[in-house]
N, C-alpha and C. Protein backbone atom coordinates (compact mmCIF):
# COMPACT_ATOMS: atom_id res chain seq x y z
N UNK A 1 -4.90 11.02 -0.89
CA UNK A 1 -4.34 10.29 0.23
C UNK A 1 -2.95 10.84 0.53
N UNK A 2 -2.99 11.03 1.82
CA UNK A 2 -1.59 11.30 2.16
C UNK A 2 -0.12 10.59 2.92
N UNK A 3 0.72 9.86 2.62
CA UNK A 3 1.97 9.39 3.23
C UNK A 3 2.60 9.73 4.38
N UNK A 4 3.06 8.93 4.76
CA UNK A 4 4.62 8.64 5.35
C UNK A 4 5.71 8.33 5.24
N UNK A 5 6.87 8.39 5.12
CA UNK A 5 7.92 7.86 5.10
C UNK A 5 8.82 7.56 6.32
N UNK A 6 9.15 6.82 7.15
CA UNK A 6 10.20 6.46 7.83
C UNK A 6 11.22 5.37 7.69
N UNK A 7 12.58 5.68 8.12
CA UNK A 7 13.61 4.99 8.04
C UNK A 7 13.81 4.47 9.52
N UNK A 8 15.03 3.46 9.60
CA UNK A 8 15.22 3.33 11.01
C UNK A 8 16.54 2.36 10.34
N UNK A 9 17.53 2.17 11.41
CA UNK A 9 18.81 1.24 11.18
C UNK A 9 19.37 0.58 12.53
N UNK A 10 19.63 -0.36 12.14
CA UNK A 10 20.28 -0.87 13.01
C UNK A 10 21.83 -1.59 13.19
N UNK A 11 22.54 -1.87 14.28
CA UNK A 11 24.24 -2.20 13.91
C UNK A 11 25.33 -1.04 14.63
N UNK A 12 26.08 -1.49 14.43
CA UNK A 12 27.52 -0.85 15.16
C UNK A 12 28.24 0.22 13.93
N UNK A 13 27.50 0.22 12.95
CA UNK A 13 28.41 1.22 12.18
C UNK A 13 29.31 0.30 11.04
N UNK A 14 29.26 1.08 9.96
CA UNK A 14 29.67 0.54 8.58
C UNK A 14 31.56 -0.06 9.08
N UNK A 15 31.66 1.27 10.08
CA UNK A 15 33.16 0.49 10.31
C UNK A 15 33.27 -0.53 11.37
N UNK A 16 32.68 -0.23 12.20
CA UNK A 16 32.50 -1.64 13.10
C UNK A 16 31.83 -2.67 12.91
N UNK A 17 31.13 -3.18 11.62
CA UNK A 17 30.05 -4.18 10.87
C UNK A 17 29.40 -3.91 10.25
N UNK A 18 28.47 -4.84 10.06
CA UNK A 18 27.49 -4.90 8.83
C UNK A 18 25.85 -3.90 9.62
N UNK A 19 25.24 -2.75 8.69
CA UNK A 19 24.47 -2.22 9.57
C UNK A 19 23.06 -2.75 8.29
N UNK A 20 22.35 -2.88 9.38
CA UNK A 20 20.49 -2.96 8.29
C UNK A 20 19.96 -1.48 8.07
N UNK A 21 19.37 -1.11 6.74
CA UNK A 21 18.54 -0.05 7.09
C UNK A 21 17.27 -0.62 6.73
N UNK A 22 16.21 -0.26 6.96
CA UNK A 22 15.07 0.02 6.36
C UNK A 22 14.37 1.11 6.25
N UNK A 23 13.32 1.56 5.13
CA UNK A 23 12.07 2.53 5.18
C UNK A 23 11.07 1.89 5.01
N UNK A 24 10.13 2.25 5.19
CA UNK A 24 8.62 2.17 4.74
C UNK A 24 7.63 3.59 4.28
N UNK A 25 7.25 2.89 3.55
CA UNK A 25 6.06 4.22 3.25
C UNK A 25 4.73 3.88 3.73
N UNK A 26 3.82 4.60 4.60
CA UNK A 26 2.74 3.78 5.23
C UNK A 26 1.22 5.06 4.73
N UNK A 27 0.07 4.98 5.08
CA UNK A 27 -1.05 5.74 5.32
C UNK A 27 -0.69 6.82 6.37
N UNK A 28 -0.96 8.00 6.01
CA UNK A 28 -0.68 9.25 6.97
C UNK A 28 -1.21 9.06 7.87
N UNK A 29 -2.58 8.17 8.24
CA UNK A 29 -3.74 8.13 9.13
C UNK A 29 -3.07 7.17 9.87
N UNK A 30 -2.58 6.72 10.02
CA UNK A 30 -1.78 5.25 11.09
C UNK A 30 -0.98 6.77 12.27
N UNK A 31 -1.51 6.12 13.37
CA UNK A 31 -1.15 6.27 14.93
C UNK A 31 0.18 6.18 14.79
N UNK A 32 0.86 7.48 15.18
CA UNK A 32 2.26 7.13 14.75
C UNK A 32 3.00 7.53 16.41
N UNK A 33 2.29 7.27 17.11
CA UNK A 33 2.49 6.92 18.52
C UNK A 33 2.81 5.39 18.66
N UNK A 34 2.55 4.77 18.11
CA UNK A 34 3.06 3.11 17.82
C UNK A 34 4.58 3.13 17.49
N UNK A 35 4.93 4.07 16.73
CA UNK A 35 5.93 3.96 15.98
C UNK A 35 7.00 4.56 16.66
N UNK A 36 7.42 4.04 17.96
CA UNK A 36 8.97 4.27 18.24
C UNK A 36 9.92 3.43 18.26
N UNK A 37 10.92 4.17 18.51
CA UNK A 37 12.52 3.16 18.39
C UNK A 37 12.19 1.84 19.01
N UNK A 38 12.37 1.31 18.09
CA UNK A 38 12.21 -0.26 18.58
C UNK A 38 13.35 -0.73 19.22
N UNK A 39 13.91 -0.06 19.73
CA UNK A 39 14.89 -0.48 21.39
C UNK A 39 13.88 -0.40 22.48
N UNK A 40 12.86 0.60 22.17
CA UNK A 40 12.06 0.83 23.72
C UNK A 40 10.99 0.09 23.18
N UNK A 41 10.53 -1.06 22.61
CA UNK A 41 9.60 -1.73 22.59
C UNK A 41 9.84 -3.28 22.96
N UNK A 42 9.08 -3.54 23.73
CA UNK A 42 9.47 -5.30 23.82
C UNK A 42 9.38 -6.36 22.68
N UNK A 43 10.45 -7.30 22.70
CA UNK A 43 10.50 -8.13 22.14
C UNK A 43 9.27 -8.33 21.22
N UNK A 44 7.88 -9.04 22.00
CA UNK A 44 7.15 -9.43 21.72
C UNK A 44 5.99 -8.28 21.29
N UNK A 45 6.04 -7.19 21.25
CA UNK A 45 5.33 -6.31 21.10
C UNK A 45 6.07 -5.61 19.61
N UNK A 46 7.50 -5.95 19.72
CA UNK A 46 8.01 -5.38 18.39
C UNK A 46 7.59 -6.18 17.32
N UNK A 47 7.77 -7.87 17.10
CA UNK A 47 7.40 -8.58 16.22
C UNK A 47 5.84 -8.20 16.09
N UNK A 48 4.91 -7.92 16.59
CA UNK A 48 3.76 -8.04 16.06
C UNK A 48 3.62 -6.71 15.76
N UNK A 49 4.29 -5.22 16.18
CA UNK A 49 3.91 -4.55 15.46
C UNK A 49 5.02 -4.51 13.79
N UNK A 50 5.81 -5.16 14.15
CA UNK A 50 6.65 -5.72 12.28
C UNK A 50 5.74 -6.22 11.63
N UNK A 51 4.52 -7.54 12.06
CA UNK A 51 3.71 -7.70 10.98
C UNK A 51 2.83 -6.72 10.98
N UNK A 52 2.16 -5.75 11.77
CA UNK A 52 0.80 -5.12 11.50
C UNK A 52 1.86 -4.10 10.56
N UNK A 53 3.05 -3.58 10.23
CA UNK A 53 3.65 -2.82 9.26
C UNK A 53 3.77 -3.69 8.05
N UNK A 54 4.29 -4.49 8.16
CA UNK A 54 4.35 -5.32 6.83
C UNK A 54 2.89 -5.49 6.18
N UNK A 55 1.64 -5.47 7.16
CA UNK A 55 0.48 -6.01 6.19
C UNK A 55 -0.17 -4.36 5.58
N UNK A 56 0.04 -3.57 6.25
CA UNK A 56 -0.84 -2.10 5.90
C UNK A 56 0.68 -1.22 4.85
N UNK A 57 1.64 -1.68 4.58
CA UNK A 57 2.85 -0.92 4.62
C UNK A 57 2.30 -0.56 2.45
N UNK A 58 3.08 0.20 1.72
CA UNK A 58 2.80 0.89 0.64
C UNK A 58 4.00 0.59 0.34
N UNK A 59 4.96 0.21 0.63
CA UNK A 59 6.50 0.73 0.04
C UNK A 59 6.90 -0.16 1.70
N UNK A 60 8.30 -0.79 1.13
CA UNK A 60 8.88 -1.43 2.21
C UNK A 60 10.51 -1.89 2.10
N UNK A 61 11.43 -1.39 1.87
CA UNK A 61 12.85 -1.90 1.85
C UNK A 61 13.77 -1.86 2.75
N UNK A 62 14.08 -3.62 2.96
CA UNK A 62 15.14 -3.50 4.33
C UNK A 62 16.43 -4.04 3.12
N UNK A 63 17.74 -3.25 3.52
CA UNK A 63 18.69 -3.61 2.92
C UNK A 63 20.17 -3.45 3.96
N UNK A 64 20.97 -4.79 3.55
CA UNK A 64 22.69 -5.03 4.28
C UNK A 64 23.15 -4.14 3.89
N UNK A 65 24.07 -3.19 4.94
CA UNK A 65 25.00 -2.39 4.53
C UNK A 65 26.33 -2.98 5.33
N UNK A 66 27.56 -2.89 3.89
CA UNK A 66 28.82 -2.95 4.88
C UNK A 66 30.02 -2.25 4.22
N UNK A 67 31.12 -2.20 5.08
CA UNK A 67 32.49 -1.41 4.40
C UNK A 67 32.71 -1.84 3.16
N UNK A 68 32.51 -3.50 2.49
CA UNK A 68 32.83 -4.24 1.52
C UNK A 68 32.28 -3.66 0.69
């Protein structure tokens, strides 16, 4: 079987606030035409593709980053 890995973050920057990152590790075989910047996805189209990642996902860490 073969992987994925993607990251993505969000926030103004460690010096201008607190930023989120996350990765996931997913199935190589997942449509990764689904998978863009979730600025260009709607609201309601982003939450449901967050759960269809959360339920198929292999590996999953969202973590706070800040200057502190």
């Amino acid at each position: 079987m073969k992987v994925s890995a993607g990251v993505d973050e969000v926030g103004r920057g460690c010096l201008a606030g607190p930023v989120y990152a996350a990765a996931v590790i997913l199935d190589d075989s997942i449509n990764v035409k689904i998978l863009k910047d979730s600025k260009l996805v709607a609201k309601d189209k982003r939450e449901l593709l967050a759960n269809y990642i959360k339920k198929i996902q292999f590996g999953l860490l969202v973590k706070l980053l800040s200057k502190k």
